[in-house]
C-alpha atoms as a PDB file:
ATOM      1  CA  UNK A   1       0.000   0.000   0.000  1.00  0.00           C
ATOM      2  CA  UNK A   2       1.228   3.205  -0.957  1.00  0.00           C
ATOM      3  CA  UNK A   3       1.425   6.029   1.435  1.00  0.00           C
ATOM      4  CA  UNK A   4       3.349   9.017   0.457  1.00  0.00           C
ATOM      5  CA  UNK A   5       2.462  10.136  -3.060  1.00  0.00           C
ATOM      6  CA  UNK A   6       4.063  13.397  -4.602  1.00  0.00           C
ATOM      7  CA  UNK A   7       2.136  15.556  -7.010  1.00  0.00           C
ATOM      8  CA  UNK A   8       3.298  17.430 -10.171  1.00  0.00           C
ATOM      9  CA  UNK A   9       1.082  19.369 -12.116  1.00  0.00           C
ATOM     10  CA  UNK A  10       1.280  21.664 -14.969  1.00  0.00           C
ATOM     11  CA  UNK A  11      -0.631  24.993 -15.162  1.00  0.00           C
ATOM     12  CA  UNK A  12      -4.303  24.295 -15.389  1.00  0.00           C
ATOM     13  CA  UNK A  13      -7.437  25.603 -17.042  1.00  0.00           C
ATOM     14  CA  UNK A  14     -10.296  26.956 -15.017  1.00  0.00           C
ATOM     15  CA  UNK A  15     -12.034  23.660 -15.985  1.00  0.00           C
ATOM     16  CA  UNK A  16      -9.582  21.683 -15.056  1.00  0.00           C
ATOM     17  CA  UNK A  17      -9.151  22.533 -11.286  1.00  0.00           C
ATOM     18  CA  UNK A  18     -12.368  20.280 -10.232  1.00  0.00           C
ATOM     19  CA  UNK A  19     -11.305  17.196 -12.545  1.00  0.00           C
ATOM     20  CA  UNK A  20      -7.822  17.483 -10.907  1.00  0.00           C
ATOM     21  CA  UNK A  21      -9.066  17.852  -7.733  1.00  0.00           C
ATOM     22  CA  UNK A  22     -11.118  14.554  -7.744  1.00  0.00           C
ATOM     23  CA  UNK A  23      -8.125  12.382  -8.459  1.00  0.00           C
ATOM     24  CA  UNK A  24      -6.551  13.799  -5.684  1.00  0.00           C
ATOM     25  CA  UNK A  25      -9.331  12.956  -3.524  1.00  0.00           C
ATOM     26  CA  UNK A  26      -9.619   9.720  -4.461  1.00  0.00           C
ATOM     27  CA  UNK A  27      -5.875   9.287  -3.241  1.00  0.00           C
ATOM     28  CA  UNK A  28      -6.587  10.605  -0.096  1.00  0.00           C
ATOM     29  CA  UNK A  29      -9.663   8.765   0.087  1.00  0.00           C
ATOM     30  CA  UNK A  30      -7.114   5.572  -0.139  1.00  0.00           C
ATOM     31  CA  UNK A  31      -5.035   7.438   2.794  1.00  0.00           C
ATOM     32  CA  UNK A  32      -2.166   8.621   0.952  1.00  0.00           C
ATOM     33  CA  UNK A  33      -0.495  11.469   1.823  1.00  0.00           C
ATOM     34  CA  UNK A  34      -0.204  14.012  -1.250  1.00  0.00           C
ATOM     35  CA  UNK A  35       3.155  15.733  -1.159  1.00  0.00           C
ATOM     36  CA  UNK A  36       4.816  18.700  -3.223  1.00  0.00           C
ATOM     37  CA  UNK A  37       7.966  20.650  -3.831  1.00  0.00           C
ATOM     38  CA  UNK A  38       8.395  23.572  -1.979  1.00  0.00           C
ATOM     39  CA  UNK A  39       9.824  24.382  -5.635  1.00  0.00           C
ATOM     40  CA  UNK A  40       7.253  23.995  -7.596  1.00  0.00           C
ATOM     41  CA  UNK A  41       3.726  24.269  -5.805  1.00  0.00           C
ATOM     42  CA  UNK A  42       3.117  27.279  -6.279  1.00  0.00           C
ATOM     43  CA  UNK A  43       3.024  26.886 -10.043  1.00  0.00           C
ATOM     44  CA  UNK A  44      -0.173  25.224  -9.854  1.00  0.00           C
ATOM     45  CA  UNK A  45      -3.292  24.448  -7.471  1.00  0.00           C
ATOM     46  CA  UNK A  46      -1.253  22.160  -5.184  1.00  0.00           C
ATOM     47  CA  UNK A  47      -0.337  24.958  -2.657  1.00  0.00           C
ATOM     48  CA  UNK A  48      -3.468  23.807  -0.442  1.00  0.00           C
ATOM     49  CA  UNK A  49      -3.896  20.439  -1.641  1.00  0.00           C
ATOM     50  CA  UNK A  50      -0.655  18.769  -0.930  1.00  0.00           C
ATOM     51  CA  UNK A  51       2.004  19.096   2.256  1.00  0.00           C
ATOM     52  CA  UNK A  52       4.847  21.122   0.985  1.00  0.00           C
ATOM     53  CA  UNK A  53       8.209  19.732   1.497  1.00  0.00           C
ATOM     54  CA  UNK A  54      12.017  20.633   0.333  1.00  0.00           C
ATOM     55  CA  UNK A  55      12.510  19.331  -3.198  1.00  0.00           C
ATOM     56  CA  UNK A  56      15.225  16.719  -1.697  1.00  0.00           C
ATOM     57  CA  UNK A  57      13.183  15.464   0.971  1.00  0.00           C
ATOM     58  CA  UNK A  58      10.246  14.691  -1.582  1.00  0.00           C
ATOM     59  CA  UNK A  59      12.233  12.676  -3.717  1.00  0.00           C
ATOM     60  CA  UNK A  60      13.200  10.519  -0.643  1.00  0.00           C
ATOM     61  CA  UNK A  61      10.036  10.248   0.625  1.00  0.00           C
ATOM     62  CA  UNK A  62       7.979   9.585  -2.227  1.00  0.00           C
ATOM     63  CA  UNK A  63       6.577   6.290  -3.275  1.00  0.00           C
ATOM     64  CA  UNK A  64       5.042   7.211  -6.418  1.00  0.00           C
ATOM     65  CA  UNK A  65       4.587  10.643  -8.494  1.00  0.00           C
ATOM     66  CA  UNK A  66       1.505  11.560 -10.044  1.00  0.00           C
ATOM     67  CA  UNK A  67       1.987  14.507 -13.072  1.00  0.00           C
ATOM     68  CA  UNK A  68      -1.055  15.598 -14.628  1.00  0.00           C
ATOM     69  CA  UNK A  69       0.012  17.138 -17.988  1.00  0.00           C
ATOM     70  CA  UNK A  70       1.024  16.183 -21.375  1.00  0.00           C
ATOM     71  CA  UNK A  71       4.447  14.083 -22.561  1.00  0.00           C
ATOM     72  CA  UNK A  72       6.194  17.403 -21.885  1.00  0.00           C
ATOM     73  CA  UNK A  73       5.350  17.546 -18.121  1.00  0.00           C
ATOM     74  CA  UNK A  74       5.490  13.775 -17.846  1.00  0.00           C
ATOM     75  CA  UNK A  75       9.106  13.716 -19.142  1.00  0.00           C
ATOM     76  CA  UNK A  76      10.292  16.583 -16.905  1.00  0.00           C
ATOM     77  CA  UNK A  77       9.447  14.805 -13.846  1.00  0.00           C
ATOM     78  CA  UNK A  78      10.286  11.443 -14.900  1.00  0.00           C
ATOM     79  CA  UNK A  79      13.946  13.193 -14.942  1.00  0.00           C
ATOM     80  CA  UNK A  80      13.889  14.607 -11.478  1.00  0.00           C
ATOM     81  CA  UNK A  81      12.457  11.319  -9.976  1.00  0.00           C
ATOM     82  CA  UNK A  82      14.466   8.668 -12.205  1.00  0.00           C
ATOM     83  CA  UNK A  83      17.237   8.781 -10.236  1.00  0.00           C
ATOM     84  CA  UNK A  84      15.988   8.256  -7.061  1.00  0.00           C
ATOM     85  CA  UNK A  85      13.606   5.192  -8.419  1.00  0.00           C
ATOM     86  CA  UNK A  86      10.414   6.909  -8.035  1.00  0.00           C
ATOM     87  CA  UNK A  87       7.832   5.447 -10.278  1.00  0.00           C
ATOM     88  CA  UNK A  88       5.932   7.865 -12.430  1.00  0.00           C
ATOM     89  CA  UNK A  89       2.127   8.299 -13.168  1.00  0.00           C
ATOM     90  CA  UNK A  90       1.020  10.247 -16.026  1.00  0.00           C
ATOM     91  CA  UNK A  91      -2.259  11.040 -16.419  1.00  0.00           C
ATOM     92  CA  UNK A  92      -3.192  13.317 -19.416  1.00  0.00           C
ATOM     93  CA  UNK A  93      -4.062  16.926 -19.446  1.00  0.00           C
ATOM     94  CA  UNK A  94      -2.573  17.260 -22.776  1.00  0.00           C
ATOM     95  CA  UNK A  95      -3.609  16.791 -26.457  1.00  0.00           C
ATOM     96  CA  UNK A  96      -1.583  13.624 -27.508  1.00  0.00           C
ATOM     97  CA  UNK A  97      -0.589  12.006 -23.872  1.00  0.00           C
ATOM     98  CA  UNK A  98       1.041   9.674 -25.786  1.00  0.00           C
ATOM     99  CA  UNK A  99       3.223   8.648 -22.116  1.00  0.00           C
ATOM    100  CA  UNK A 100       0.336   9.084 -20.097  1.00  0.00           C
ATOM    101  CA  UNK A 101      -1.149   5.877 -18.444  1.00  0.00           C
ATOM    102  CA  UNK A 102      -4.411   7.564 -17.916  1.00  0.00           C
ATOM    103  CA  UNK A 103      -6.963   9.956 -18.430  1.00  0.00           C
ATOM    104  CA  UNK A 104      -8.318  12.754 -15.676  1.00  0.00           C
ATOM    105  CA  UNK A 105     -11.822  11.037 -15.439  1.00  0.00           C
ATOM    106  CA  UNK A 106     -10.450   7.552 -14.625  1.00  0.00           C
ATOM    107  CA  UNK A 107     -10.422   7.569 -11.150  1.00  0.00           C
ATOM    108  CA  UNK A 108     -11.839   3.967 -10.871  1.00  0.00           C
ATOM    109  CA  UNK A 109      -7.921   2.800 -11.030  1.00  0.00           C
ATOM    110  CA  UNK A 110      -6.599   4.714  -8.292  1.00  0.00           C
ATOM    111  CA  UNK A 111      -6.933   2.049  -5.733  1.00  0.00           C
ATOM    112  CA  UNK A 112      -5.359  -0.175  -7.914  1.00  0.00           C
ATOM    113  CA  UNK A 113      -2.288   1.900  -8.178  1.00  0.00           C
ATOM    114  CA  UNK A 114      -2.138   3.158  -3.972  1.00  0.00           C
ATOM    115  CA  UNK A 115      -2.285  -1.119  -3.502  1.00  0.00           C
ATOM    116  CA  UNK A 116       0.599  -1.812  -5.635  1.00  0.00           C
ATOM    117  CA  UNK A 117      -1.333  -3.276  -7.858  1.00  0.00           C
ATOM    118  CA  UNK A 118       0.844  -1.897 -11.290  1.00  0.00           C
ATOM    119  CA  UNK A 119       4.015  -2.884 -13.156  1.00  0.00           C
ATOM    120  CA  UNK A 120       6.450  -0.352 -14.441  1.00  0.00           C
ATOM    121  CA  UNK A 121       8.093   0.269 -17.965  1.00  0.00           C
ATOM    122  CA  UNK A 122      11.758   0.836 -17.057  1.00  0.00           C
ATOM    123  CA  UNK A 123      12.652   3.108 -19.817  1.00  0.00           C
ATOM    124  CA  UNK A 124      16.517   3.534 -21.226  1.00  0.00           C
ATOM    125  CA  UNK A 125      17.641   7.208 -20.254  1.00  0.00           C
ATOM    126  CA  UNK A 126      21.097   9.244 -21.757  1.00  0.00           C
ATOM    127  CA  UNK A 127      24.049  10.470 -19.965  1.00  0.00           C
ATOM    128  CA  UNK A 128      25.558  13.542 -21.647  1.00  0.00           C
ATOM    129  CA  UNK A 129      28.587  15.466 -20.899  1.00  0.00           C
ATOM    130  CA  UNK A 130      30.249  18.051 -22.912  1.00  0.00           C
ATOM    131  CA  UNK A 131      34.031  18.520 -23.046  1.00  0.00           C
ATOM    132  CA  UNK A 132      35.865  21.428 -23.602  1.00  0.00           C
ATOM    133  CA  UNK A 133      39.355  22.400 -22.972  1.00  0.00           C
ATOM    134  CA  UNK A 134      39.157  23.986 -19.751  1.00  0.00           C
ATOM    135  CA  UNK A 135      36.187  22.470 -17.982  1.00  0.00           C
ATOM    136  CA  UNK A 136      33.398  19.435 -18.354  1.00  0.00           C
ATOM    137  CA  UNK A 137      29.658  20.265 -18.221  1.00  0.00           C
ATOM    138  CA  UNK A 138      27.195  17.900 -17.140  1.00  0.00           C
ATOM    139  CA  UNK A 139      23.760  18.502 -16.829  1.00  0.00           C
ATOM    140  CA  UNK A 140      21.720  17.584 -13.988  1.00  0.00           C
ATOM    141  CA  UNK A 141      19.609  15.137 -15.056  1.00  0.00           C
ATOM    142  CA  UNK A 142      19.660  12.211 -17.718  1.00  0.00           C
ATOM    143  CA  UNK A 143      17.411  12.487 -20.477  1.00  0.00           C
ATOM    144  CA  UNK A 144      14.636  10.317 -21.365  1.00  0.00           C
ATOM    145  CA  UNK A 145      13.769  11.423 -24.715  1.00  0.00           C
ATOM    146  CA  UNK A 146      16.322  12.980 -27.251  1.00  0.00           C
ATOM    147  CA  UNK A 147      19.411  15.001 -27.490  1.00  0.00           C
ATOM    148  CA  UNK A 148      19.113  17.406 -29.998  1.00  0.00           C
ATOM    149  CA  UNK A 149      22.159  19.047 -32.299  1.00  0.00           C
ATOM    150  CA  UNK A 150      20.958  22.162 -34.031  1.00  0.00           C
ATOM    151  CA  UNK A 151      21.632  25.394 -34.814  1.00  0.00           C
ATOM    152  CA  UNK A 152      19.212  27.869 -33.360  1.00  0.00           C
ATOM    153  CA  UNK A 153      16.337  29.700 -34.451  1.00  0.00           C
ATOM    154  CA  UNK A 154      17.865  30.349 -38.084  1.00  0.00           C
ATOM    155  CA  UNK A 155      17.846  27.237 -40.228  1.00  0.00           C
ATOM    156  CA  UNK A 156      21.422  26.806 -41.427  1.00  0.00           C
ATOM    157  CA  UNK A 157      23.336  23.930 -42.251  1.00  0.00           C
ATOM    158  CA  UNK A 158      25.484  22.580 -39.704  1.00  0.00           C
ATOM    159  CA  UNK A 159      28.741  20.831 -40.554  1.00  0.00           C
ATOM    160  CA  UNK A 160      29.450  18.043 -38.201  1.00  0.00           C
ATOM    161  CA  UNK A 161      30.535  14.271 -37.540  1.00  0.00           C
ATOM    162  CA  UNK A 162      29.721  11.450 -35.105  1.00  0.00           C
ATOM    163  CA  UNK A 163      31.439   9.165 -33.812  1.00  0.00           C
ATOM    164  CA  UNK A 164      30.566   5.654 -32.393  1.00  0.00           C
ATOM    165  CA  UNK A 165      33.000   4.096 -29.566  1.00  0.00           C
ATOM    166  CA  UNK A 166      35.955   6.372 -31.117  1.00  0.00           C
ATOM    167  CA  UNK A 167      34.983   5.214 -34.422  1.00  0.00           C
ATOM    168  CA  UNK A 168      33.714   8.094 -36.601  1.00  0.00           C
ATOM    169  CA  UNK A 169      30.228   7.081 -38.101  1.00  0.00           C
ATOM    170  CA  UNK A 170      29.339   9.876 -40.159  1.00  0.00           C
ATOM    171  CA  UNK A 171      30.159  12.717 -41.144  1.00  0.00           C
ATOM    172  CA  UNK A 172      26.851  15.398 -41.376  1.00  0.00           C
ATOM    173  CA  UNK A 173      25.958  18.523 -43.646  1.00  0.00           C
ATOM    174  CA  UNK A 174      22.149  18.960 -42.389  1.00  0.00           C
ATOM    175  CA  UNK A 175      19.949  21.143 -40.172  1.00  0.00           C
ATOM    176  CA  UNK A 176      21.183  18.971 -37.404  1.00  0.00           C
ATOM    177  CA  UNK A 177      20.689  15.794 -35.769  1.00  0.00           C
ATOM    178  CA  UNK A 178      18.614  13.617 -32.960  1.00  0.00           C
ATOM    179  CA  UNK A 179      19.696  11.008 -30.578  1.00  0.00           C
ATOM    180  CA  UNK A 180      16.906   9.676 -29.240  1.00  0.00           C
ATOM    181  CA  UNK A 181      16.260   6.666 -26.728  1.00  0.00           C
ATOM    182  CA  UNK A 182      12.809   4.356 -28.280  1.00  0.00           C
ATOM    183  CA  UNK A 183      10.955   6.594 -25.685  1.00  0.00           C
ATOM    184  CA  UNK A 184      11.765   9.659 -27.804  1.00  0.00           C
ATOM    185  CA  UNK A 185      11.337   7.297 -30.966  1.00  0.00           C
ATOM    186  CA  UNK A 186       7.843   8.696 -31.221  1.00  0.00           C
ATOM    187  CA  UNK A 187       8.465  12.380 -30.370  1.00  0.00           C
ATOM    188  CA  UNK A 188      10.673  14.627 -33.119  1.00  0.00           C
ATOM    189  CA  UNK A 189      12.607  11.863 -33.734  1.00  0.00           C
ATOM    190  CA  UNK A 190       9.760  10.168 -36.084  1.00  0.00           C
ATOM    191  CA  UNK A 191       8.359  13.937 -37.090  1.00  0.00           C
ATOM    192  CA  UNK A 192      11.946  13.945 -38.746  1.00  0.00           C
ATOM    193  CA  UNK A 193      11.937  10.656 -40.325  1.00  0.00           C
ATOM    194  CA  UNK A 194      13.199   8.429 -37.896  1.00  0.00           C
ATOM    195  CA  UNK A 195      11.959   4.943 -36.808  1.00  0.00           C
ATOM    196  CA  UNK A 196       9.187   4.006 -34.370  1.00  0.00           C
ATOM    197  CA  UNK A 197      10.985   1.804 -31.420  1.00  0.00           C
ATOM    198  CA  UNK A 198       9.210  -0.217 -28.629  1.00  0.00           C
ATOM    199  CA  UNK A 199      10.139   0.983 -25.822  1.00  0.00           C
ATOM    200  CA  UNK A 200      12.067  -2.127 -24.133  1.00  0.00           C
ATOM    201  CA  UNK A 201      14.480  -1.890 -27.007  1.00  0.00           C
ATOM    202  CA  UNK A 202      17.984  -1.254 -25.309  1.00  0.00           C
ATOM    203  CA  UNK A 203      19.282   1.115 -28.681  1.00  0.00           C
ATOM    204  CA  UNK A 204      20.058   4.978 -29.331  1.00  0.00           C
ATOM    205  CA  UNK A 205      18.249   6.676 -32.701  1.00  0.00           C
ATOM    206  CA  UNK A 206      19.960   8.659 -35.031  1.00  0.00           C
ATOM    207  CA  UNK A 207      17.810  10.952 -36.712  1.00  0.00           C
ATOM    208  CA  UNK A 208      19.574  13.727 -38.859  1.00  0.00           C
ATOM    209  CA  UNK A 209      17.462  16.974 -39.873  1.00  0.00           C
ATOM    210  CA  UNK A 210      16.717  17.940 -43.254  1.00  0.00           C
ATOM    211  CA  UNK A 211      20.003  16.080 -44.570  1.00  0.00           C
ATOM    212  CA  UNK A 212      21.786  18.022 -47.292  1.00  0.00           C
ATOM    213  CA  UNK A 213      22.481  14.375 -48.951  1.00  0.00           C
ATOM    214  CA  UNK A 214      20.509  11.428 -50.105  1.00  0.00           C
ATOM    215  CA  UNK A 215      22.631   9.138 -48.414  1.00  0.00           C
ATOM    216  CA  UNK A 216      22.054  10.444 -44.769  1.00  0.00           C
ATOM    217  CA  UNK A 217      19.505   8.168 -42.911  1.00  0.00           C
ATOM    218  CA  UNK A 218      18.990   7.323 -39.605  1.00  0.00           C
ATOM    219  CA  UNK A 219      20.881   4.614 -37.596  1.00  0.00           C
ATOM    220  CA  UNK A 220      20.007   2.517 -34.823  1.00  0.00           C
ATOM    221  CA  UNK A 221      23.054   1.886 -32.600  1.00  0.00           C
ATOM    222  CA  UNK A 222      23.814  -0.751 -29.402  1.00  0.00           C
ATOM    223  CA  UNK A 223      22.464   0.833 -26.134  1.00  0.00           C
ATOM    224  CA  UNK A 224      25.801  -0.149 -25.270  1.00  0.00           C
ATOM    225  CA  UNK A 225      27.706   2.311 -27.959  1.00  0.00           C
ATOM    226  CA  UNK A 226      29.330   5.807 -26.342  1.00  0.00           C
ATOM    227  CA  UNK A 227      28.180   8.788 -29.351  1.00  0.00           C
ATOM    228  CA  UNK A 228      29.975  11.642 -29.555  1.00  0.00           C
ATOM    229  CA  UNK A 229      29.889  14.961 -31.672  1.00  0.00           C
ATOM    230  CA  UNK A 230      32.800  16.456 -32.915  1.00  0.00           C
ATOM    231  CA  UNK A 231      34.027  19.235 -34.891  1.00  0.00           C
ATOM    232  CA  UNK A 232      29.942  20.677 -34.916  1.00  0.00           C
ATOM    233  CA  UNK A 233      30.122  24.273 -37.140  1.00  0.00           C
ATOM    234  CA  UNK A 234      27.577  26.558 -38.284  1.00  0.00           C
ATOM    235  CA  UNK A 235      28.180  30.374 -39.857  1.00  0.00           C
ATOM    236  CA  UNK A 236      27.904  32.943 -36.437  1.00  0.00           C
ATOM    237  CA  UNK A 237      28.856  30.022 -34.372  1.00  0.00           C
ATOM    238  CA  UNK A 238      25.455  29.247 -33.828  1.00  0.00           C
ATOM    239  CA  UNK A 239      25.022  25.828 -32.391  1.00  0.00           C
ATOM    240  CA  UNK A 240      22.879  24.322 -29.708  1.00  0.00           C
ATOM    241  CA  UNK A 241      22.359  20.579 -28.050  1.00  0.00           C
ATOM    242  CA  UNK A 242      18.844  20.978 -26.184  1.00  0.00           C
ATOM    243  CA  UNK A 243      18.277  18.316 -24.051  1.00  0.00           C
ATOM    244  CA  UNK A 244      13.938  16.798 -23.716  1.00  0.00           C
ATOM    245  CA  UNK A 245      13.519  20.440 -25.095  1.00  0.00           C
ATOM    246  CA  UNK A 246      14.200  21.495 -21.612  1.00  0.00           C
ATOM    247  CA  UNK A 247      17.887  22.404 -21.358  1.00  0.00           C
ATOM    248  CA  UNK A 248      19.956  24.119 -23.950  1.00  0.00           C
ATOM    249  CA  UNK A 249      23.808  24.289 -24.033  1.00  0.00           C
ATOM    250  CA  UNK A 250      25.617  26.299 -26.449  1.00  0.00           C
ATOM    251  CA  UNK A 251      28.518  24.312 -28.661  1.00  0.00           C
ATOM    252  CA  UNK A 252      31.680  25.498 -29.452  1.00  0.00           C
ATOM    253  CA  UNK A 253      33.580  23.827 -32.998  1.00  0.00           C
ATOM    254  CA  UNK A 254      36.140  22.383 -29.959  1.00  0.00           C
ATOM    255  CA  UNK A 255      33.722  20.539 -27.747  1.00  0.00           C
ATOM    256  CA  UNK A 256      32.910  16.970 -27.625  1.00  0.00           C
ATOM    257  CA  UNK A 257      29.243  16.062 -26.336  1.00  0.00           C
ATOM    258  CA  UNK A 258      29.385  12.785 -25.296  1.00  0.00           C
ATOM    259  CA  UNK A 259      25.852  10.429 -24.919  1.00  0.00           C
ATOM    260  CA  UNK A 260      25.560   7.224 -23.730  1.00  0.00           C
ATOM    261  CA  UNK A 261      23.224   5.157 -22.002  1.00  0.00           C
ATOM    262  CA  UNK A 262      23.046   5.467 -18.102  1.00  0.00           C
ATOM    263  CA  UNK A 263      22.942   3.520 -15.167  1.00  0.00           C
ATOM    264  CA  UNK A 264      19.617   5.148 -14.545  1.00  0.00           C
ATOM    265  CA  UNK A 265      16.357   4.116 -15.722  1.00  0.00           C
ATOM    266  CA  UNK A 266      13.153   6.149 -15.537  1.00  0.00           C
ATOM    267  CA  UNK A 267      10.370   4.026 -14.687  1.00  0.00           C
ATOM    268  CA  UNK A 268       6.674   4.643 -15.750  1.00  0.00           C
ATOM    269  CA  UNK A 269       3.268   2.999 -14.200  1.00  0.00           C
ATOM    270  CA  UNK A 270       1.170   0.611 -15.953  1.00  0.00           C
ATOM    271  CA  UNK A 271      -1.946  -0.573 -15.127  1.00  0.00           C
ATOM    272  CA  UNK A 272      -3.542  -1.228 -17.638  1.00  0.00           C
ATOM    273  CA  UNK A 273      -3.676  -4.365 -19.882  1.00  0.00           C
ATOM    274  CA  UNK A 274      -2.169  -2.963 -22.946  1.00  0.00           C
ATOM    275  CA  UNK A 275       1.143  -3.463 -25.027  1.00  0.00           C
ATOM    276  CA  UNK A 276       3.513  -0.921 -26.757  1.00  0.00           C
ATOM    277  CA  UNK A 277       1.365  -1.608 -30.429  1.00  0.00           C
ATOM    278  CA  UNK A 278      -2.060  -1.072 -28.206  1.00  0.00           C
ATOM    279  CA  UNK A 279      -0.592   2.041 -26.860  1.00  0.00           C
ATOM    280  CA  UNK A 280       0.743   3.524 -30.210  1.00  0.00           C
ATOM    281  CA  UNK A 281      -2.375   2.904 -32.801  1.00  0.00           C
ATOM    282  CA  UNK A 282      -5.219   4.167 -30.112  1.00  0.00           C
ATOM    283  CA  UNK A 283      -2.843   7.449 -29.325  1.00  0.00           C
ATOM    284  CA  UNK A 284      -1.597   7.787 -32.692  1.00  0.00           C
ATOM    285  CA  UNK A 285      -5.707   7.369 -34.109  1.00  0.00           C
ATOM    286  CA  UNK A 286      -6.517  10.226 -31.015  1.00  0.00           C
ATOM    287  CA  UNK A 287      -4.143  12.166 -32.857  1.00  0.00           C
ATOM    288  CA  UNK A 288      -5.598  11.904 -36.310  1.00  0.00           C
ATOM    289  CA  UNK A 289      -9.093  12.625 -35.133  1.00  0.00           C
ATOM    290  CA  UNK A 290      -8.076  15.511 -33.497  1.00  0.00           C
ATOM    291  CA  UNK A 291      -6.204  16.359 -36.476  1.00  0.00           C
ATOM    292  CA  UNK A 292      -9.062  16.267 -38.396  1.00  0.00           C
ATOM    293  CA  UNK A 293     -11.829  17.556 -36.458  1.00  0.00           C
ATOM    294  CA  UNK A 294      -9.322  20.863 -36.071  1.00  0.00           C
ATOM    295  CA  UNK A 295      -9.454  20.748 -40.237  1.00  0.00           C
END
């Protein structure tokens, strides 16, 4: 039985409040306590709905993480919590949800979940470092869905190579390229042309960006290879590795970004009785409908 459940929470909609507000009563109905991070609560209505703790402590205490949201909000806290083995509960307040496990309205499976009574996807996640002559950055978190070489908010073409365990794999003229794990298979990854991956595939995705060259085309490597960028140009110096579209580093011509798999492994709930094809045509025919009805 689960007892201590955190709560993240994008910012809602006036009509979302009370649809919000009955999950959470249905955990505390099950005698969980909701918790938040003093970080983050006040970004949303959890500031009187959930005991407010240092952002450390709630890792450490938590049991499971509930983010209502889309993929974007899901992924974010799947990074803060991976590392600490929290298991993560989407449920969807977005317009695809495509990592959600649930929608706002299904309440009915709450006391499922607070009894244990869920497996987990443990999903491959990317250590990245960049090295430069005088220093090493590392960013805080690893990344669950993509690492993204571009160049900015002007398309140019970037000039740059990869390498694959020291071994250089190709060399690039393109808008760019993205490593993604088979989480982020389904993300901009495939919007680019890349490859739809289940999930408990153990590889890294190489997607290039508008390749200036027919014979560019994405790769699937080992989970087990180390990738590296080298040599990465672009006229006014103008390149970027964003990280899950959250975090954005600036590349120099002399850096190496390094990605490989890590040791960590974000882990998402599943209660449901549904596989990775299940999951992908009923999100991916939510999409087109949408699509359509917006037409």
């Amino acid at each position: 039985m689960l007892k201590t459940v955190s709560v993240r929470c994008r910012p809602l909609a006036e009509d979302e409040h009370l649809r919000v507000a009955a999950f959470l009563h249905e955990l505390r109905l099950m005698g969980c306590r909701l918790v938040a991070s003093d970080k983050r609560a006040n970004e949303s209505m959890l500031v009187d709905r959930a005991d407010v703790l240092p952002t450390e402590k709630e890792y450490l205490e938590s049991e499971l993480v509930v983010v209502f949201g889309g993929d974007g909000t899901i992924i974010k806290a799947a990074r803060e919590f991976a590392p600490f083995g929290v298991p993560v509960l989407g449920v969807n307040m977005g317009h695809l949800g495509y990592l959600a496990e649930l929608e706002v309205s299904e309440t009915e499976l709450v006391r499922r979940i607070v009894q244990g009574d869920f497996h987990t996807d443990d999903r491959i996640m990317l250590d990245v470092r960049i090295e430069r002559p005088d220093e090493i950055v590392r960013p805080a978190r690893p990344v669950l869905n993509d690492a993204v070489l571009s160049n900015g908010p002007v398309p140019r073409i970037l000039n740059f190579d990869l390498y694959c365990d020291g071994v250089l794999a190709q060399s690039n003229r393109s808008d760019g390229m993205i490593l993604a794990t088979p989480t982020g298979s389904t993300a901009y990854s495939m919007s680019a042309g890349g490859p739809v991956a289940d999930p408990a595939l153990d590889i890294i995705i190489s997607t290039p960006i508008c390749p200036h060259s027919l014979q560019q085309r994405p790769v699937l490597y080992s989970g087990n290879s180390v990738l590296e960028f080298r040599s990465a140009s672009c006229r006014e110096n103008s390149v970027f590795l964003t990280l899950d579209g959250d975090e954005t580093f600036h590349i120099n011509e002399c850096d190496r970004v390094i990605i490989e798999k890590s040791p960590v492994r974000a882990k998402l709930v599943r209660v449901k009785d549904q596989g990775f094809l299940d999951i992908l045509s009923r999100k991916m025919s939510k999409y087109r409908a949408s699509a359509s009805k917006s037409n």
